[in-house]
N, C-alpha and C. Protein backbone atom coordinates (compact mmCIF):
# COMPACT_ATOMS: atom_id res chain seq x y z
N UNK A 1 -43.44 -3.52 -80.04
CA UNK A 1 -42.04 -3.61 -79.67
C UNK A 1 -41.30 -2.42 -80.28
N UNK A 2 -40.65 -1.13 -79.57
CA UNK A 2 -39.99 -0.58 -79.71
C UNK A 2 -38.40 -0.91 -80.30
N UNK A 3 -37.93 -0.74 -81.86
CA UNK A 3 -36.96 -1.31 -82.28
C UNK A 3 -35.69 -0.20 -82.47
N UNK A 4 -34.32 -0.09 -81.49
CA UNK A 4 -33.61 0.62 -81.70
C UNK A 4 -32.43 0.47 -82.68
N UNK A 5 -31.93 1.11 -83.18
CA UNK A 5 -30.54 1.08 -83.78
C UNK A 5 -29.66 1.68 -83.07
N UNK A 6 -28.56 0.86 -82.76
CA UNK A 6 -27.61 1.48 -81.98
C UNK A 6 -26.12 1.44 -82.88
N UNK A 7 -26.02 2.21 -83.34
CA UNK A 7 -24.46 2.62 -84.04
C UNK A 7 -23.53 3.27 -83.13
N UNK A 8 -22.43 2.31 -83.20
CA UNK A 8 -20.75 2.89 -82.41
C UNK A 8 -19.98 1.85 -82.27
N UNK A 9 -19.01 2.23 -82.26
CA UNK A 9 -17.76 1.11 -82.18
C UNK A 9 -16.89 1.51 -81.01
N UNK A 10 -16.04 2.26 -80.87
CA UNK A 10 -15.24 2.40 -79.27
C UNK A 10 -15.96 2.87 -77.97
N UNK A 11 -16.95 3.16 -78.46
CA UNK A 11 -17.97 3.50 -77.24
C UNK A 11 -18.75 2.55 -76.72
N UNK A 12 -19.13 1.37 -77.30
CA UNK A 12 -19.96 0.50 -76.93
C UNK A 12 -19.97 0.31 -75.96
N UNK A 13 -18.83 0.26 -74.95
CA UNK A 13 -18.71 -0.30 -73.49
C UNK A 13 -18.84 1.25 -72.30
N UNK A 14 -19.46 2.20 -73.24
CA UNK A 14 -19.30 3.58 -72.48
C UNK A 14 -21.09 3.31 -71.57
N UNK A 15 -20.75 4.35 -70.44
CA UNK A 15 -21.83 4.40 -69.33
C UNK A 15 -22.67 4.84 -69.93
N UNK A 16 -22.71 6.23 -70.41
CA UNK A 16 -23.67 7.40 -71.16
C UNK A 16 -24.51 6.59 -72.17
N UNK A 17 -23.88 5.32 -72.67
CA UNK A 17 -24.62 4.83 -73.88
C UNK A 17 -26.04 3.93 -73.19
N UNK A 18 -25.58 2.96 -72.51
CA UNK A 18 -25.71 1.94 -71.10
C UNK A 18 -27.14 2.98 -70.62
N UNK A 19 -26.42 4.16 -70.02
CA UNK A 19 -27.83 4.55 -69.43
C UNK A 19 -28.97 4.81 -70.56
N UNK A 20 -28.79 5.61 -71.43
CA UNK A 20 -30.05 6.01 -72.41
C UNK A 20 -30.72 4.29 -72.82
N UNK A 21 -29.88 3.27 -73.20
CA UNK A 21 -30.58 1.99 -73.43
C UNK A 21 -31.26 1.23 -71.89
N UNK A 22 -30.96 1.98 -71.17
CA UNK A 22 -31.69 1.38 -69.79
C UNK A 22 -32.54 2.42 -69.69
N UNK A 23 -32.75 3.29 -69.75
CA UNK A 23 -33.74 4.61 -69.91
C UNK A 23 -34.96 3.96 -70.88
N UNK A 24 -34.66 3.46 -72.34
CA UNK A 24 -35.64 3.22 -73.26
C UNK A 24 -36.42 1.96 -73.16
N UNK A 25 -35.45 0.58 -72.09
CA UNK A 25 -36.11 -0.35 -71.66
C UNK A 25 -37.11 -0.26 -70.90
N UNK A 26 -36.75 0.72 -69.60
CA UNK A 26 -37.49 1.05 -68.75
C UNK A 26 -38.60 1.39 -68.98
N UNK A 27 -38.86 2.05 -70.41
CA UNK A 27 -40.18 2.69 -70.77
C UNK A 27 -40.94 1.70 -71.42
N UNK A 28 -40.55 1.03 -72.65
CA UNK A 28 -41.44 -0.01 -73.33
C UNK A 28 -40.41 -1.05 -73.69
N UNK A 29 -41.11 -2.12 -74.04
CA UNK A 29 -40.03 -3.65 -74.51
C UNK A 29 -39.80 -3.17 -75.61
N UNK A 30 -38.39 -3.71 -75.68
CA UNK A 30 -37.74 -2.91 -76.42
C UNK A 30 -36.44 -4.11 -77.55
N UNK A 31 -35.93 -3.59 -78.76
CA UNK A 31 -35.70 -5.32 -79.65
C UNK A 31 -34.02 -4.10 -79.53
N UNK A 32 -32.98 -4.14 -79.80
CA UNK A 32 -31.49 -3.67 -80.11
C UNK A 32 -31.19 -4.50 -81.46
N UNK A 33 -30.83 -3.55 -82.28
CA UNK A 33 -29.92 -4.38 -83.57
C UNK A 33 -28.86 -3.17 -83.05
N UNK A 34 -27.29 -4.01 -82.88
CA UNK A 34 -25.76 -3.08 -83.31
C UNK A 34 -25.16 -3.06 -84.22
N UNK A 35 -25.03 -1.74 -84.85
CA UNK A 35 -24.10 -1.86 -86.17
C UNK A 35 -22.89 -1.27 -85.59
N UNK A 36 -21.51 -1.87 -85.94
CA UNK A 36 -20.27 -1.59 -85.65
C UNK A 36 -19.61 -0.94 -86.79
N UNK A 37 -20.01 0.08 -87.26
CA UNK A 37 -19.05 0.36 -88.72
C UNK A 37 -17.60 0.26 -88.24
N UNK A 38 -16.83 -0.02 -89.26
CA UNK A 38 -15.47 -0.45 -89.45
C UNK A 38 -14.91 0.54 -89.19
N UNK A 39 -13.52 0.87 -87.86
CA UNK A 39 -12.99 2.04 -87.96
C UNK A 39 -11.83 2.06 -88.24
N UNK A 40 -11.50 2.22 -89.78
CA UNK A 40 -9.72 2.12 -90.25
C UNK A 40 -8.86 2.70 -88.82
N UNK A 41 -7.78 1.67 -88.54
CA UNK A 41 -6.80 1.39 -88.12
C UNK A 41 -5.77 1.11 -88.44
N UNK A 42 -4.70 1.60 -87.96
CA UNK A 42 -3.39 0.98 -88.14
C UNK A 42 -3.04 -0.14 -87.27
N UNK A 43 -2.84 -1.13 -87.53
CA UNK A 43 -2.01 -2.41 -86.85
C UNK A 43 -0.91 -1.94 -86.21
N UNK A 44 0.26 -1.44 -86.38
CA UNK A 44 1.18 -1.05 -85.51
C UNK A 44 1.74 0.77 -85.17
N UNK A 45 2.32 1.43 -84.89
CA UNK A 45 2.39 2.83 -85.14
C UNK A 45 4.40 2.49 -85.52
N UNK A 46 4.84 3.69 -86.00
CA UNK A 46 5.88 3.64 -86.62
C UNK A 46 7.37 2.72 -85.32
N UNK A 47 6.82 3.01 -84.28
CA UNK A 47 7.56 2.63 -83.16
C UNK A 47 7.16 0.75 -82.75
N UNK A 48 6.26 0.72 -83.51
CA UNK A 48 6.52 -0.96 -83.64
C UNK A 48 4.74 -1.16 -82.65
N UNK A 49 4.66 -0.71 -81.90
CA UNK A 49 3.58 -0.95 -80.84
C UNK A 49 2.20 -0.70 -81.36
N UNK A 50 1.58 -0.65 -80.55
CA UNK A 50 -0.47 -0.52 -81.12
C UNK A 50 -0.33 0.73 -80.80
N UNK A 51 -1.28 1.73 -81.85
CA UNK A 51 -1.50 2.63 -81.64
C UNK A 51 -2.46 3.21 -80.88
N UNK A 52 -2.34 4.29 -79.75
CA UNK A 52 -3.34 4.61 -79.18
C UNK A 52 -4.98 4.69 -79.36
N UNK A 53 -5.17 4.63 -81.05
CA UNK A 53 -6.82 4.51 -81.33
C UNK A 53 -7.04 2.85 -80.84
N UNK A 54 -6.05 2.18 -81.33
CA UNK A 54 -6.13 0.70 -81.59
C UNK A 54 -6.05 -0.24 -79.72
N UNK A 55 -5.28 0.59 -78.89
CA UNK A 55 -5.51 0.39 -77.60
C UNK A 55 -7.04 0.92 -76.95
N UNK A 56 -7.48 1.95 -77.23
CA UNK A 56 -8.38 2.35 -77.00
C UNK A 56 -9.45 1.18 -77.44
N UNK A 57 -9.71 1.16 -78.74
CA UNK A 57 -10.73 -0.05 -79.40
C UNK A 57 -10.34 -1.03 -78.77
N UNK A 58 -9.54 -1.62 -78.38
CA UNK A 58 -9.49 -3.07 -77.37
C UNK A 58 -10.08 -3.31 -76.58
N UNK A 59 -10.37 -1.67 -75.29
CA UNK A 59 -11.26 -1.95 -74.31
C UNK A 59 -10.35 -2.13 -73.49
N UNK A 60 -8.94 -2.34 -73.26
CA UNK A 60 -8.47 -2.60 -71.98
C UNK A 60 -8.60 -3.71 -71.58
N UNK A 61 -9.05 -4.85 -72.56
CA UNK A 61 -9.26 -5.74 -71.99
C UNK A 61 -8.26 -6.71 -72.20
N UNK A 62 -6.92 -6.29 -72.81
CA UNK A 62 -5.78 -7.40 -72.44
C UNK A 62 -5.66 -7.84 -73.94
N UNK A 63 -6.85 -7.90 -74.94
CA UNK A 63 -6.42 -8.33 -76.44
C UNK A 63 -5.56 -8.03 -76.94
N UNK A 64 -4.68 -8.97 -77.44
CA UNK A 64 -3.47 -8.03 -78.46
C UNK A 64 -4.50 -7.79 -79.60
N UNK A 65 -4.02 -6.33 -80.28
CA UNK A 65 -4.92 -6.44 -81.47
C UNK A 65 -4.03 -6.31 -82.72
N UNK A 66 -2.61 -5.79 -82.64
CA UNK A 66 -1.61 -5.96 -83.42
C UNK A 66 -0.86 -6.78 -83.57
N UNK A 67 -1.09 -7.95 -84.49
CA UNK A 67 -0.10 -9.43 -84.65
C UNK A 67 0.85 -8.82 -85.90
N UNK A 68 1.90 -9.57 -86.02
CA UNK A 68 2.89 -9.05 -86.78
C UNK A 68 2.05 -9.81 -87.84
N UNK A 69 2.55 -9.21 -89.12
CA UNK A 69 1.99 -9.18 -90.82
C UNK A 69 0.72 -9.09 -90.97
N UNK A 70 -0.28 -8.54 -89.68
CA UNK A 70 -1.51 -8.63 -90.20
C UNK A 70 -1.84 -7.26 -90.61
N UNK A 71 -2.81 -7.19 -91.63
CA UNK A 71 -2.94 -5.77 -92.24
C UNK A 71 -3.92 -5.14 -91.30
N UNK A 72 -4.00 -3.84 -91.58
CA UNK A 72 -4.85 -2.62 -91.15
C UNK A 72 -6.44 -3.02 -91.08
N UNK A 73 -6.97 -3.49 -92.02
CA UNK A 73 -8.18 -4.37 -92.40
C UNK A 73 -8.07 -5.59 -91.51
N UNK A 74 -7.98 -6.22 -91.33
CA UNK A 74 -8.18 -7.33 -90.62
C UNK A 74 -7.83 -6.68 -88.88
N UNK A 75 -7.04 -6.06 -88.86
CA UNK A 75 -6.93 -5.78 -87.41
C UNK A 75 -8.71 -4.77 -87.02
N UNK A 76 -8.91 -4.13 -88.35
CA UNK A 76 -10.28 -3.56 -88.08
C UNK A 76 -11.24 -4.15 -87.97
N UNK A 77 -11.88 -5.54 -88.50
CA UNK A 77 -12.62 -5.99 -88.60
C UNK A 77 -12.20 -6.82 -87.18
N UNK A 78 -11.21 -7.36 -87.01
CA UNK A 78 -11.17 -7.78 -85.46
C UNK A 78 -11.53 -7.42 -84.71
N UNK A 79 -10.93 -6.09 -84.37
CA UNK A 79 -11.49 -5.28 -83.15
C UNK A 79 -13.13 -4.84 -83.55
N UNK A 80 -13.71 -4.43 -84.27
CA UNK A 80 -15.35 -4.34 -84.59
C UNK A 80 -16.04 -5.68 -84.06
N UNK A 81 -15.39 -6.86 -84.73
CA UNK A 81 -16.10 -8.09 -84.31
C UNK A 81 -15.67 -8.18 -82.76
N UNK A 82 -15.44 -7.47 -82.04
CA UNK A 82 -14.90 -7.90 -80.44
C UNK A 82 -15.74 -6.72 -79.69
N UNK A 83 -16.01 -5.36 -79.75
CA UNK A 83 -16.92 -4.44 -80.23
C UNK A 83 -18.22 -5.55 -80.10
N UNK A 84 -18.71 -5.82 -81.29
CA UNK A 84 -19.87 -6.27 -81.34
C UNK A 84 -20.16 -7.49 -80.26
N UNK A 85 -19.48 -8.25 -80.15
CA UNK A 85 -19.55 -9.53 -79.43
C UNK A 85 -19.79 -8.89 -78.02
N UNK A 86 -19.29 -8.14 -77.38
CA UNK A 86 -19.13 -7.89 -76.07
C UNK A 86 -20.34 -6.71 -75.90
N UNK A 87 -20.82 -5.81 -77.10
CA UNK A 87 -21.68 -4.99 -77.11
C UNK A 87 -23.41 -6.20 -76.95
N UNK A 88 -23.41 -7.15 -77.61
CA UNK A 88 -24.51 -8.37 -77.73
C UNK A 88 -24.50 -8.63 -76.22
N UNK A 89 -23.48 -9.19 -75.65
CA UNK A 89 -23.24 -9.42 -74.35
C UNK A 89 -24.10 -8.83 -73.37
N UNK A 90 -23.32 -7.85 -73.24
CA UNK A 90 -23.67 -6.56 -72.65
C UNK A 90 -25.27 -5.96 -72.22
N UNK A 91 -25.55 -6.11 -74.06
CA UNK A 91 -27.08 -5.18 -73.75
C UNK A 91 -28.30 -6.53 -73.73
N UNK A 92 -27.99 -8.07 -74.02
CA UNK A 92 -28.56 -9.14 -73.32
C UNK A 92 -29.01 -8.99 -71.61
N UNK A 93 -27.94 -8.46 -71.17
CA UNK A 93 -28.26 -8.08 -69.51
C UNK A 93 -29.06 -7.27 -69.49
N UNK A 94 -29.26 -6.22 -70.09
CA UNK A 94 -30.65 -5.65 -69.87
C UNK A 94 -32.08 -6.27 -70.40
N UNK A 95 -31.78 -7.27 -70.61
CA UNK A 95 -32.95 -8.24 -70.90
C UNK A 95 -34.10 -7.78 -72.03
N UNK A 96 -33.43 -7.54 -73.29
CA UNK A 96 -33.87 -7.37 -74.48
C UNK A 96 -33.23 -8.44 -75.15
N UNK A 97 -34.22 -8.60 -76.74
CA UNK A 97 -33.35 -9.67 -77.74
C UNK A 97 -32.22 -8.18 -78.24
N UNK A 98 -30.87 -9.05 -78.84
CA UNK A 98 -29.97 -8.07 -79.07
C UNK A 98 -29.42 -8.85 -80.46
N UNK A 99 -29.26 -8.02 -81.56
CA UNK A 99 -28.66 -8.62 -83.11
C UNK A 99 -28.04 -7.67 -83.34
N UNK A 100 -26.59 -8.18 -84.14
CA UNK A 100 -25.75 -6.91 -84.63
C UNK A 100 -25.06 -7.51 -86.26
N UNK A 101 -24.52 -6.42 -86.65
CA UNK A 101 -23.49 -6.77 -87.41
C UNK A 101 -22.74 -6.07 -87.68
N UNK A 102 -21.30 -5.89 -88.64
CA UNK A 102 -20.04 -5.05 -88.56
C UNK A 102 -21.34 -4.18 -90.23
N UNK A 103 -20.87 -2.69 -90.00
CA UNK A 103 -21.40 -1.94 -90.89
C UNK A 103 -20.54 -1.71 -91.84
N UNK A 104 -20.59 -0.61 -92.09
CA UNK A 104 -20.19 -0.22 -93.47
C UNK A 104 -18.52 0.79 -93.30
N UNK A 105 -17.89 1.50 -93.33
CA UNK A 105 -17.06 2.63 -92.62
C UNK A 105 -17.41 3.81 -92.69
N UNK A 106 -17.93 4.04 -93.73
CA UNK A 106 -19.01 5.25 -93.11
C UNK A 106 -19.84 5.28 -92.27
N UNK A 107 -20.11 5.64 -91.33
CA UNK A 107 -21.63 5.80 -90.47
C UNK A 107 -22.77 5.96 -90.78
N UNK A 108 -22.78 7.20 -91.44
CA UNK A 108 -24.28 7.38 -92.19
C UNK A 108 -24.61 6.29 -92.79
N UNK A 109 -23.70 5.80 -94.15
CA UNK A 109 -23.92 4.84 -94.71
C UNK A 109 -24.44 3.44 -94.34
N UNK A 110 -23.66 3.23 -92.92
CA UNK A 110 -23.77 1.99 -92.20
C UNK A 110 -25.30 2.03 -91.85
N UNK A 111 -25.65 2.92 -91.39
CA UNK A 111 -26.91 3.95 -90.99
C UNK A 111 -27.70 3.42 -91.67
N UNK A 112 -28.18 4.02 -92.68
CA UNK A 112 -29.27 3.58 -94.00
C UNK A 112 -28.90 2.44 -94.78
N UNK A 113 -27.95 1.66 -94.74
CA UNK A 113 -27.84 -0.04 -94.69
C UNK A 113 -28.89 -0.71 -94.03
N UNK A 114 -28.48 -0.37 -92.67
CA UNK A 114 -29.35 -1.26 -91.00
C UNK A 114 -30.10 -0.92 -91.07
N UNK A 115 -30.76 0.12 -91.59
CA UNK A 115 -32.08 0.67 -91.37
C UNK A 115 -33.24 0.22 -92.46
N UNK A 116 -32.48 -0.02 -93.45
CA UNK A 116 -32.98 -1.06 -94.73
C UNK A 116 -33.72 -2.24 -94.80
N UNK A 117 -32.39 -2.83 -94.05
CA UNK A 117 -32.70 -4.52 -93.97
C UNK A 117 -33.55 -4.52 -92.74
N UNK A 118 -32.88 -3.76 -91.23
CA UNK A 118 -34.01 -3.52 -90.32
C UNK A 118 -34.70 -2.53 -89.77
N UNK A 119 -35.78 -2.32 -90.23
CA UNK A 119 -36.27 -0.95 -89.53
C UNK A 119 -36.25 -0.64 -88.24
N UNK A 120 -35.70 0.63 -87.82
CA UNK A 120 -35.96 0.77 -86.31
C UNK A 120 -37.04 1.93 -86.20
N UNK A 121 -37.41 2.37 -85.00
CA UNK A 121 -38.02 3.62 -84.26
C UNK A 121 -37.04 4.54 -84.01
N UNK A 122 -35.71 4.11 -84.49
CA UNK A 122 -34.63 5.47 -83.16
C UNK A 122 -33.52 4.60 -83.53
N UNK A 123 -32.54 5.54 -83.77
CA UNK A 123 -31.31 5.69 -83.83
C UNK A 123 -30.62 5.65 -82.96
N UNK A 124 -30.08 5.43 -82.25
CA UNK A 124 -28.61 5.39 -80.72
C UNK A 124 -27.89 5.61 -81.83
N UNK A 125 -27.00 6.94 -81.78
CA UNK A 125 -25.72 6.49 -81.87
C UNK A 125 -24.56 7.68 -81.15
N UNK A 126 -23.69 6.56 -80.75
CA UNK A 126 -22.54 6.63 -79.40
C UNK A 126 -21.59 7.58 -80.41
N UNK A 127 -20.69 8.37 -80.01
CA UNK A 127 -19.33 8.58 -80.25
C UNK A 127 -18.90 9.27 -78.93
N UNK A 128 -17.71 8.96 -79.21
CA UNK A 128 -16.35 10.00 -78.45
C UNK A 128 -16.72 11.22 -78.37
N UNK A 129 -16.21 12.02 -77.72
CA UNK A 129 -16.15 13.22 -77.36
C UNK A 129 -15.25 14.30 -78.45
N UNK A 130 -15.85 15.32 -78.39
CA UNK A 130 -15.11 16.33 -79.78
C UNK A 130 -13.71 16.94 -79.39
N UNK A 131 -13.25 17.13 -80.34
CA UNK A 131 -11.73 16.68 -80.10
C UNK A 131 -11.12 15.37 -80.55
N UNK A 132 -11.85 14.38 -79.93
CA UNK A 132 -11.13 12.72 -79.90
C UNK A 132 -11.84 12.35 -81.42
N UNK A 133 -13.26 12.71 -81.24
CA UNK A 133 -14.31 11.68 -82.09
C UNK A 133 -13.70 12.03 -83.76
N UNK A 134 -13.49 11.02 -84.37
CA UNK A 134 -13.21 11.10 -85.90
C UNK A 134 -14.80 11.39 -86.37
N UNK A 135 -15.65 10.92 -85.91
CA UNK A 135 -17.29 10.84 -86.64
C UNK A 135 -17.72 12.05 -86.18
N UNK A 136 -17.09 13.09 -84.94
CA UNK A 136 -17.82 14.62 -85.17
C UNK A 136 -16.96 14.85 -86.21
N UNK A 137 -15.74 14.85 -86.57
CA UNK A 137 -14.76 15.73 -87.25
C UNK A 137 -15.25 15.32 -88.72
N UNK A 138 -16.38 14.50 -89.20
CA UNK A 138 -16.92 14.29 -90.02
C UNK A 138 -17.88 14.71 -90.04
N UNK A 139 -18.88 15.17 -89.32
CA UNK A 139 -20.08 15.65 -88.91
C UNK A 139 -20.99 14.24 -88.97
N UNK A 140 -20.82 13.40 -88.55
CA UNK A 140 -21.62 12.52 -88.99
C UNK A 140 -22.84 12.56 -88.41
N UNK A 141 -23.21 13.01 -87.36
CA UNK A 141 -24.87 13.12 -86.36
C UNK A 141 -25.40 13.85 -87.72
N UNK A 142 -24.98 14.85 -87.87
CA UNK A 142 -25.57 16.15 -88.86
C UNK A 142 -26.19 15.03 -90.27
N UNK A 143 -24.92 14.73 -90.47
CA UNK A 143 -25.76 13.56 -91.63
C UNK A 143 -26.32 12.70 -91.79
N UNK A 144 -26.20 12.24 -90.31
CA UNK A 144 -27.04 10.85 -90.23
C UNK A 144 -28.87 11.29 -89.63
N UNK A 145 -29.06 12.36 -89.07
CA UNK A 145 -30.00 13.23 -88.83
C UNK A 145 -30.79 13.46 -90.30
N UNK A 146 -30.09 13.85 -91.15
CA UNK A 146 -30.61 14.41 -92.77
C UNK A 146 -30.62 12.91 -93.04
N UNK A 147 -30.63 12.53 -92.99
CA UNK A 147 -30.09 10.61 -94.08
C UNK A 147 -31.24 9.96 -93.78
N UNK A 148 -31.88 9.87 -92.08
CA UNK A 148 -33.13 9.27 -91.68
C UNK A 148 -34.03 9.79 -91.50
N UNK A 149 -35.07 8.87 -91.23
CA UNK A 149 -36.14 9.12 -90.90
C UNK A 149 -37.02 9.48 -90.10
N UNK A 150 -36.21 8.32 -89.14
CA UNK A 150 -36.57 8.12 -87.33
C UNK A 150 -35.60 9.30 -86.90
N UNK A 151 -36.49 9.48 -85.75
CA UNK A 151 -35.42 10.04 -84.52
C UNK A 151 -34.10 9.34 -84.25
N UNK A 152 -32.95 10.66 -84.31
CA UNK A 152 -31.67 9.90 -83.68
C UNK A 152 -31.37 10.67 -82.40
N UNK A 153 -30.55 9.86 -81.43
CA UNK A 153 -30.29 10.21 -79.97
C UNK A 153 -28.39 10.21 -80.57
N UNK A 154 -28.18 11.52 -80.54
CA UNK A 154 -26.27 10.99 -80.04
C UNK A 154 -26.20 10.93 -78.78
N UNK A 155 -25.32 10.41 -78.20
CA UNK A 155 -24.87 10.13 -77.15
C UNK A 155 -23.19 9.94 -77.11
N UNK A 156 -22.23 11.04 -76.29
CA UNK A 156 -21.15 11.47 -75.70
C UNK A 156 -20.75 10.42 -75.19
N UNK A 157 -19.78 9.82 -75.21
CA UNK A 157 -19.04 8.64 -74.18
C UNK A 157 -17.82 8.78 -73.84
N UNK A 158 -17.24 8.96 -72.54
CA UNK A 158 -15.97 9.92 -72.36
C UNK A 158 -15.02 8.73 -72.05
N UNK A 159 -13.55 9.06 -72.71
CA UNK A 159 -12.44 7.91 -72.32
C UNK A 159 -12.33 7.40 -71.42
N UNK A 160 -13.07 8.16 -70.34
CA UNK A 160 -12.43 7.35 -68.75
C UNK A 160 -13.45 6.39 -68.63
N UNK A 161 -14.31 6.73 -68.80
CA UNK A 161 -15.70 5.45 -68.80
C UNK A 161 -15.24 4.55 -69.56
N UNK A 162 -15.02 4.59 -70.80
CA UNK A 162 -14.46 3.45 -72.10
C UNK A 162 -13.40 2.70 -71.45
N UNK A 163 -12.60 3.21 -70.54
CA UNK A 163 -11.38 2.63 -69.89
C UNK A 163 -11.89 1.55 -68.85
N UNK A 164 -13.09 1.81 -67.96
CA UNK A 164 -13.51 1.36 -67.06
C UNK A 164 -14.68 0.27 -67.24
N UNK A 165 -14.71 0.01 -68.48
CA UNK A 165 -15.57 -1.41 -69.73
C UNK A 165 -14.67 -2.18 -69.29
N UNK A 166 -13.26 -2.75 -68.80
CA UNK A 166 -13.08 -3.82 -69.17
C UNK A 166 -13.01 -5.09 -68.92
N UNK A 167 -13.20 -6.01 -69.69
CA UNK A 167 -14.21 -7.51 -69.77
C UNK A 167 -13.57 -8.53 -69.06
């Protein structure tokens, strides 16, 4: 059984990701663990409303994710746990077993956590496009590349696809 790790959080519902995990089914049976590292958020932006990262992480799918008095943390771990739930969903249809859990906020870190408790063959991991992606503007492939062991696959997931996820 071929065992992947798939790390990302606003991309989960992206095509580009979708195809490479239908690409790796296609070849051998195949097990998915998702790690969602936590992506600090703001709950509201100064104008009272959700902020464009925080609409984006929703998915379009109609969630409010900004309730009044809830902190930055909890609105993150919300949207990750909604992320993960719908990412389980999701890659069930391609007819693999699928296990996840919310990671760490670092990536790398989240990285060699999951990779700890579960070993994989291969790394997936999704981000945004450069420019948008907070995890290139960190270099995180670069480190998460040096950090493991296994082969990692990044994989590009563009807003308009992320827009067109919704549940």
């Amino acid at each position: 059984m071929y065992r992947i790790l798939v790390v990302a959080n606003q991309t989960l519902g992206g095509t580009e990701l979708l195809e490479v995990l239908r690409s790796r089914v296609a070849q051998q049976r195949c097990e998915l663990h998702v790690v969602v590292p936590l992506t600090p958020m703001k709950s509201a932006n100064p104008g009272g409303g959700t902020t464009p990262i925080a609409m984006l992480a929703a998915g379009g799918a109609g969630m409010a994710v900004a309730h009044g008095g809830e902190g930055d943390e909890d609105v993150s771990v919300k949207t990750a746990e909604v992320h993960l739930s719908r990412a389980i969903d999701q890659f069930r249809r391609l007819g693999v077993d699928v296990s996840g859990d919310i990671g760490h906020r670092d990536p790398v870190h989240a990285i060699q956590e999951a990779l700890r408790l579960k070993p994989a063959d291969e790394v997936v991991l999704a981000t945004l496009p450069p420019g948008i992606s907070r995890w290139l503007r960190q270099d995180v492939v670069h480190r998460a590349r040096r950090a493991v062991a296994v082969p990692l696959t990044h994989v590009v997931c563009t807003p308009a696809e992320l827009a067109a996820r919704k549940a």
